[in-house]
N, C-alpha and C. Protein backbone atom coordinates (compact mmCIF):
# COMPACT_ATOMS: atom_id res chain seq x y z
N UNK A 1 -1.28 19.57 -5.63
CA UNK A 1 0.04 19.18 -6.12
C UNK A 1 1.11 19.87 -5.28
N UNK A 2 2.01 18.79 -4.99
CA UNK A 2 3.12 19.84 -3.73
C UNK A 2 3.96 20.39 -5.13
N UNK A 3 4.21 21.87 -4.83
CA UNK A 3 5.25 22.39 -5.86
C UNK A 3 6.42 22.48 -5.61
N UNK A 4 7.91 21.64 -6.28
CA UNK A 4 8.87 21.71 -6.42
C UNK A 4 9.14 20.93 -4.74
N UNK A 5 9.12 19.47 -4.27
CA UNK A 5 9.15 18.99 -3.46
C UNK A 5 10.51 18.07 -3.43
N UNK A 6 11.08 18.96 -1.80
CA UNK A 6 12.47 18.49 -2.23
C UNK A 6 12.46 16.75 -1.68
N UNK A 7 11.62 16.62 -0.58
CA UNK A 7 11.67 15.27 -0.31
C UNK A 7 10.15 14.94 0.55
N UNK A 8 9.59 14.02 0.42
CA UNK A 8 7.94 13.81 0.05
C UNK A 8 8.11 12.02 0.79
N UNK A 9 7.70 12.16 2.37
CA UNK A 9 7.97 10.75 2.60
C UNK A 9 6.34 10.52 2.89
N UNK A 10 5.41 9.36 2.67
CA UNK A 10 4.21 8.89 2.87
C UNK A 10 4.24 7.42 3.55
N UNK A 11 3.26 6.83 4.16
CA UNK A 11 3.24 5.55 4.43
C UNK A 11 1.42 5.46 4.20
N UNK A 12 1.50 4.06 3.45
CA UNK A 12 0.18 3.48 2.88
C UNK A 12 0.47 2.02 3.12
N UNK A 13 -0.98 1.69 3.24
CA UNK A 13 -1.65 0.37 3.21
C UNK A 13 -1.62 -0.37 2.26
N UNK A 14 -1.33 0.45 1.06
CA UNK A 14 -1.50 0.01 -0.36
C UNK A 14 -0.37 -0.58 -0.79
N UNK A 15 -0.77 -1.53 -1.47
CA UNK A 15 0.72 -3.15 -1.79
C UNK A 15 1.28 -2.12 -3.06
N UNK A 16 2.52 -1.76 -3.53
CA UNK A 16 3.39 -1.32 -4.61
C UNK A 16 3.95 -1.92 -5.49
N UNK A 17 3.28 -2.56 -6.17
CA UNK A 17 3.45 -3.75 -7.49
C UNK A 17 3.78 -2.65 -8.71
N UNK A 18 3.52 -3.92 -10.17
CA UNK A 18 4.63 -3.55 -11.21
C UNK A 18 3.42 -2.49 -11.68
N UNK A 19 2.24 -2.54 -11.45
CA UNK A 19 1.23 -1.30 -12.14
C UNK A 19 1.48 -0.03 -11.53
N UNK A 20 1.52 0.02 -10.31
CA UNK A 20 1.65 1.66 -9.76
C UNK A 20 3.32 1.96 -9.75
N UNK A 21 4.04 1.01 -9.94
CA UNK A 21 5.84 1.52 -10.21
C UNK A 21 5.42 1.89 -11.68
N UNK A 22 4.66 1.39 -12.68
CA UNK A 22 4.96 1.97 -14.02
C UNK A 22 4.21 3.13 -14.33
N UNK A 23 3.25 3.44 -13.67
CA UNK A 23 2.39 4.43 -13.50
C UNK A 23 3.39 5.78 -12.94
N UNK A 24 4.22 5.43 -12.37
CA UNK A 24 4.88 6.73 -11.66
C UNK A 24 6.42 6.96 -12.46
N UNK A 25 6.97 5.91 -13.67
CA UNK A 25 7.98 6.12 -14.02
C UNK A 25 7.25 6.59 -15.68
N UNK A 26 8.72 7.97 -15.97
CA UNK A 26 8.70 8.73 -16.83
C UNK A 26 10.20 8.70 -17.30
N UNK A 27 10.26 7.98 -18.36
CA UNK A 27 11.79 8.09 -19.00
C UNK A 27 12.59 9.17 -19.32
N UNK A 28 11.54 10.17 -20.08
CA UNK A 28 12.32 11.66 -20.19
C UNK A 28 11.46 12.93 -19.80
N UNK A 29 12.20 13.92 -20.38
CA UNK A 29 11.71 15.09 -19.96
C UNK A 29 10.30 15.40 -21.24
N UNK A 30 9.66 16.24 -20.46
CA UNK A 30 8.14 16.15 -20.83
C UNK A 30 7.33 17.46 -20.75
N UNK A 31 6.59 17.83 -21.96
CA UNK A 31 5.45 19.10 -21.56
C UNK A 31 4.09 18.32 -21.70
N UNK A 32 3.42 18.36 -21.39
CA UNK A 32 1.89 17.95 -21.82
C UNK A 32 0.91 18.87 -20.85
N UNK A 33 -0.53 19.12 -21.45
CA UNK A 33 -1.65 19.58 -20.99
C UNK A 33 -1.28 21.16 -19.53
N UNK A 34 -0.40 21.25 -19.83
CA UNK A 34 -0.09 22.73 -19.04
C UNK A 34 0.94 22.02 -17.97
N UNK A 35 1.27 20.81 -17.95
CA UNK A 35 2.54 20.56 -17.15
C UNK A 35 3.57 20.31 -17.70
N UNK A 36 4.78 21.00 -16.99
CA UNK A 36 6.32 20.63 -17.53
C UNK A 36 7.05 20.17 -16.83
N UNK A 37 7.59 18.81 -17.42
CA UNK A 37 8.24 17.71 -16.36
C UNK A 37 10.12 17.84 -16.23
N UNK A 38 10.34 18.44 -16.03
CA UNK A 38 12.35 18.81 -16.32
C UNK A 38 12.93 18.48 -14.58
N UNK A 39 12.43 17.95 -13.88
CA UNK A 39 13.28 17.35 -12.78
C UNK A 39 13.16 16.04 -12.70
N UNK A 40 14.23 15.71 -11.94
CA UNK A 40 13.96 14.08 -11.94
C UNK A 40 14.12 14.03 -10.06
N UNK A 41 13.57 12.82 -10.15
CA UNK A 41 12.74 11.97 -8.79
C UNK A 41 13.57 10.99 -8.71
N UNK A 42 13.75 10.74 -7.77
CA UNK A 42 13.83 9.05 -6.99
C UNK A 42 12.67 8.82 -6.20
N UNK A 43 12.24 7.55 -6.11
CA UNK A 43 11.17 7.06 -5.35
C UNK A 43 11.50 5.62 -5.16
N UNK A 44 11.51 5.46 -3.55
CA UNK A 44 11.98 4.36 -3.07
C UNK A 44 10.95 3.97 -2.21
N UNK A 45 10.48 2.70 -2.11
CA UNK A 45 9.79 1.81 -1.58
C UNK A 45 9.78 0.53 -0.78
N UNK A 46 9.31 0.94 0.46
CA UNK A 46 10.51 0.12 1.64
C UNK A 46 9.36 -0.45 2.39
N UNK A 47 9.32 -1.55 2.73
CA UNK A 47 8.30 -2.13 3.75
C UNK A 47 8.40 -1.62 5.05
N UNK A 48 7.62 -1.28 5.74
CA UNK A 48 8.11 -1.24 7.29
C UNK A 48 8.17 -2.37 8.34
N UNK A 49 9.04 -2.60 8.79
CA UNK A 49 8.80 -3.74 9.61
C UNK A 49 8.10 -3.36 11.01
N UNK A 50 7.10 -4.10 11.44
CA UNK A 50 6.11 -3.86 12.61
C UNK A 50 6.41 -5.59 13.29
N UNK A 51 5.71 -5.04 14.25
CA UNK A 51 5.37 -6.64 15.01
C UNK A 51 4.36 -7.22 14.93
N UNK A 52 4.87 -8.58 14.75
CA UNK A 52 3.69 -9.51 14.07
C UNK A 52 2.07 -9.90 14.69
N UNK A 53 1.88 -8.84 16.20
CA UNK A 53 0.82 -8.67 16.90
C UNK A 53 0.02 -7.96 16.09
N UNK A 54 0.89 -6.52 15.91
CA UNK A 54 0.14 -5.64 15.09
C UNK A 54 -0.52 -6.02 13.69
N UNK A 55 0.09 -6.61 12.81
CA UNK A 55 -0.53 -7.28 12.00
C UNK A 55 -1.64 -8.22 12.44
N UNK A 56 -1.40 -8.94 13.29
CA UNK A 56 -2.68 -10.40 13.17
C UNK A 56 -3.60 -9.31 13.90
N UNK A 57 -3.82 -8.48 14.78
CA UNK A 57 -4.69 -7.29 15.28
C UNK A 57 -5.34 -6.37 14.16
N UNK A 58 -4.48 -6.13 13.35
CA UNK A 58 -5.03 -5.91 11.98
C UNK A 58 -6.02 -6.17 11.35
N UNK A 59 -5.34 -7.55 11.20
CA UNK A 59 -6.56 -8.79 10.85
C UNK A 59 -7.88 -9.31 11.11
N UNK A 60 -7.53 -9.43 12.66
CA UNK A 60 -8.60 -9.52 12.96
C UNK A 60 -9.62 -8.17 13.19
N UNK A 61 -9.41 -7.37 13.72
CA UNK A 61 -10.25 -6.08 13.01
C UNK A 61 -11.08 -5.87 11.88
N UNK A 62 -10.11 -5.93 10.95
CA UNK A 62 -10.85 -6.30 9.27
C UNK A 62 -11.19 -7.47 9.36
N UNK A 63 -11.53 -8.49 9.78
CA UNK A 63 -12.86 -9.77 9.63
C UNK A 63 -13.69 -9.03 10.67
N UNK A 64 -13.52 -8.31 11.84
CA UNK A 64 -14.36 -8.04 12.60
C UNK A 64 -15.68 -7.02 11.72
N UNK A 65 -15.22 -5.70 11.17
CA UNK A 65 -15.96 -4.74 10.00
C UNK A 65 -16.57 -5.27 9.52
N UNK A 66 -15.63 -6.39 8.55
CA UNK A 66 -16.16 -6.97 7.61
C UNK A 66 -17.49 -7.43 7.12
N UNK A 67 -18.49 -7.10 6.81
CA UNK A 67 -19.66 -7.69 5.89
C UNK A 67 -20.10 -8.55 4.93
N UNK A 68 -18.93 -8.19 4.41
CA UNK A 68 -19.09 -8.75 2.61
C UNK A 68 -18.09 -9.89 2.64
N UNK A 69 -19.02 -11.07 2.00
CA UNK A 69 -18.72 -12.50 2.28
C UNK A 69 -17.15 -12.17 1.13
N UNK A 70 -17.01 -11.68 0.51
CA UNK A 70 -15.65 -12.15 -0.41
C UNK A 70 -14.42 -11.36 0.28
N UNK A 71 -14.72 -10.85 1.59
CA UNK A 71 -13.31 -10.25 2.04
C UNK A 71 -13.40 -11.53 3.06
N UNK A 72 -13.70 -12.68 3.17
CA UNK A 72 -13.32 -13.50 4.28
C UNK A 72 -12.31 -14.40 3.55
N UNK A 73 -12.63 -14.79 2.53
CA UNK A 73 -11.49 -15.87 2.06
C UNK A 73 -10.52 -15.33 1.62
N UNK A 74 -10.09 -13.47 1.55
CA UNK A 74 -8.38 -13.16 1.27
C UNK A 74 -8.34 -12.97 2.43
N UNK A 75 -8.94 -13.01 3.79
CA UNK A 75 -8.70 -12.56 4.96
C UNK A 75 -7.67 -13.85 5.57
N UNK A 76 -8.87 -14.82 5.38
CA UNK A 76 -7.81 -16.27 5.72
C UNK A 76 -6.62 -16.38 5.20
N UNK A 77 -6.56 -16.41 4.09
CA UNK A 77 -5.30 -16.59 3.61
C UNK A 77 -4.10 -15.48 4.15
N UNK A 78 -4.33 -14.35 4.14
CA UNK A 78 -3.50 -13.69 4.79
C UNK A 78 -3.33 -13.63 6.10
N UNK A 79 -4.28 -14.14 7.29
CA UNK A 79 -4.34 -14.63 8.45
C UNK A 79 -3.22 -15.81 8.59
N UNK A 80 -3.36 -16.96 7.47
CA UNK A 80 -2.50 -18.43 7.53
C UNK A 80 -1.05 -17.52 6.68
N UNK A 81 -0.88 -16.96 6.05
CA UNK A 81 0.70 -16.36 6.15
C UNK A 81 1.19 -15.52 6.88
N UNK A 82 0.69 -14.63 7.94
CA UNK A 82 0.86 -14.19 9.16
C UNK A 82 1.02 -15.46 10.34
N UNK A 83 0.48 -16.51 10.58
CA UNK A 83 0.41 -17.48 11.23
C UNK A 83 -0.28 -16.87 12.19
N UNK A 84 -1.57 -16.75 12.01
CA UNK A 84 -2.65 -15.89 12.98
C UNK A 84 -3.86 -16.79 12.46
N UNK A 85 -5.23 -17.07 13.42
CA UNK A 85 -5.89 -17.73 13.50
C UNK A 85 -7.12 -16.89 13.41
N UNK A 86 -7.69 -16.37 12.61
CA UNK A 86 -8.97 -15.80 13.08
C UNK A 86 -9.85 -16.24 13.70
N UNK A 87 -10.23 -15.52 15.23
CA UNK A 87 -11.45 -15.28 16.04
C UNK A 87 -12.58 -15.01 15.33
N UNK A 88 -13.54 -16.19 15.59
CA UNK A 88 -14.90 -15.65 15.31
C UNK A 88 -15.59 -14.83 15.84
N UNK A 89 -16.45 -13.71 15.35
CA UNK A 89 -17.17 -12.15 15.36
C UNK A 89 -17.90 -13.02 16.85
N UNK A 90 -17.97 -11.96 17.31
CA UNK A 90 -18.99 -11.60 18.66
C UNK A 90 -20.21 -11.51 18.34
C-alpha cells in the first residue's frame, strides 16, 4: 500500500467501466478492519491516444499467442473496429 500518496499516475491494459469506478468510490469518511479513510482522492481516467499501427500490431500479436479458440472471435471484432485485418499464424 503506497502511504499517504500525493499523486499516483499508472497506465493499464485494463478497460475502466462502471464496476471498477464503483469499486474505487467511497462517499464518506471511514474506519474499518484497521484502516482509516479521512482523505479524499481524485482519480481521473484518460485514454491514451497511440497510433493506430500500434494497436492493429497489438492485435495481431495476441491472435499470434493465442491458443484458445474463444480469444479469436473478440479478437476479430476488435481487429474490424480498429480497421485491421488479421494475418493468419505462421
Amino acid at each position: 500500500m503506497i502511504e499517504d500518496p500525493k499523486i499516483v499516475v499508472i497506465e493499464t491494459f485494463r478497460r475502466i467501466g462502471n464496476w471498477e469506478l464503483e469499486r474505487l468510490k467511497q462517499d464518506n469518511p471511514d474506519v474499518f478492519n484497521g484502516f482509516c479513510s479521512v482523505r479524499k482522492y481524485k482519480v481521473t481516467v484518460e485514454l491514451i491516444d497511440e497510433p493506430i499501427e500500434v494497436i492493429h500490431q497489438r492485435i495481431q500479436e495476441l491472435n499470434d499467442k493465442s491458443k484458445n479458440i474463444h480469444d479469436w472471435e473478440p479478437l476479430r471484432k476488435e481487429a474490424k473496429k480498429y480497421g485491421y485485418e488479421i494475418k493468419p499464424k505462421k
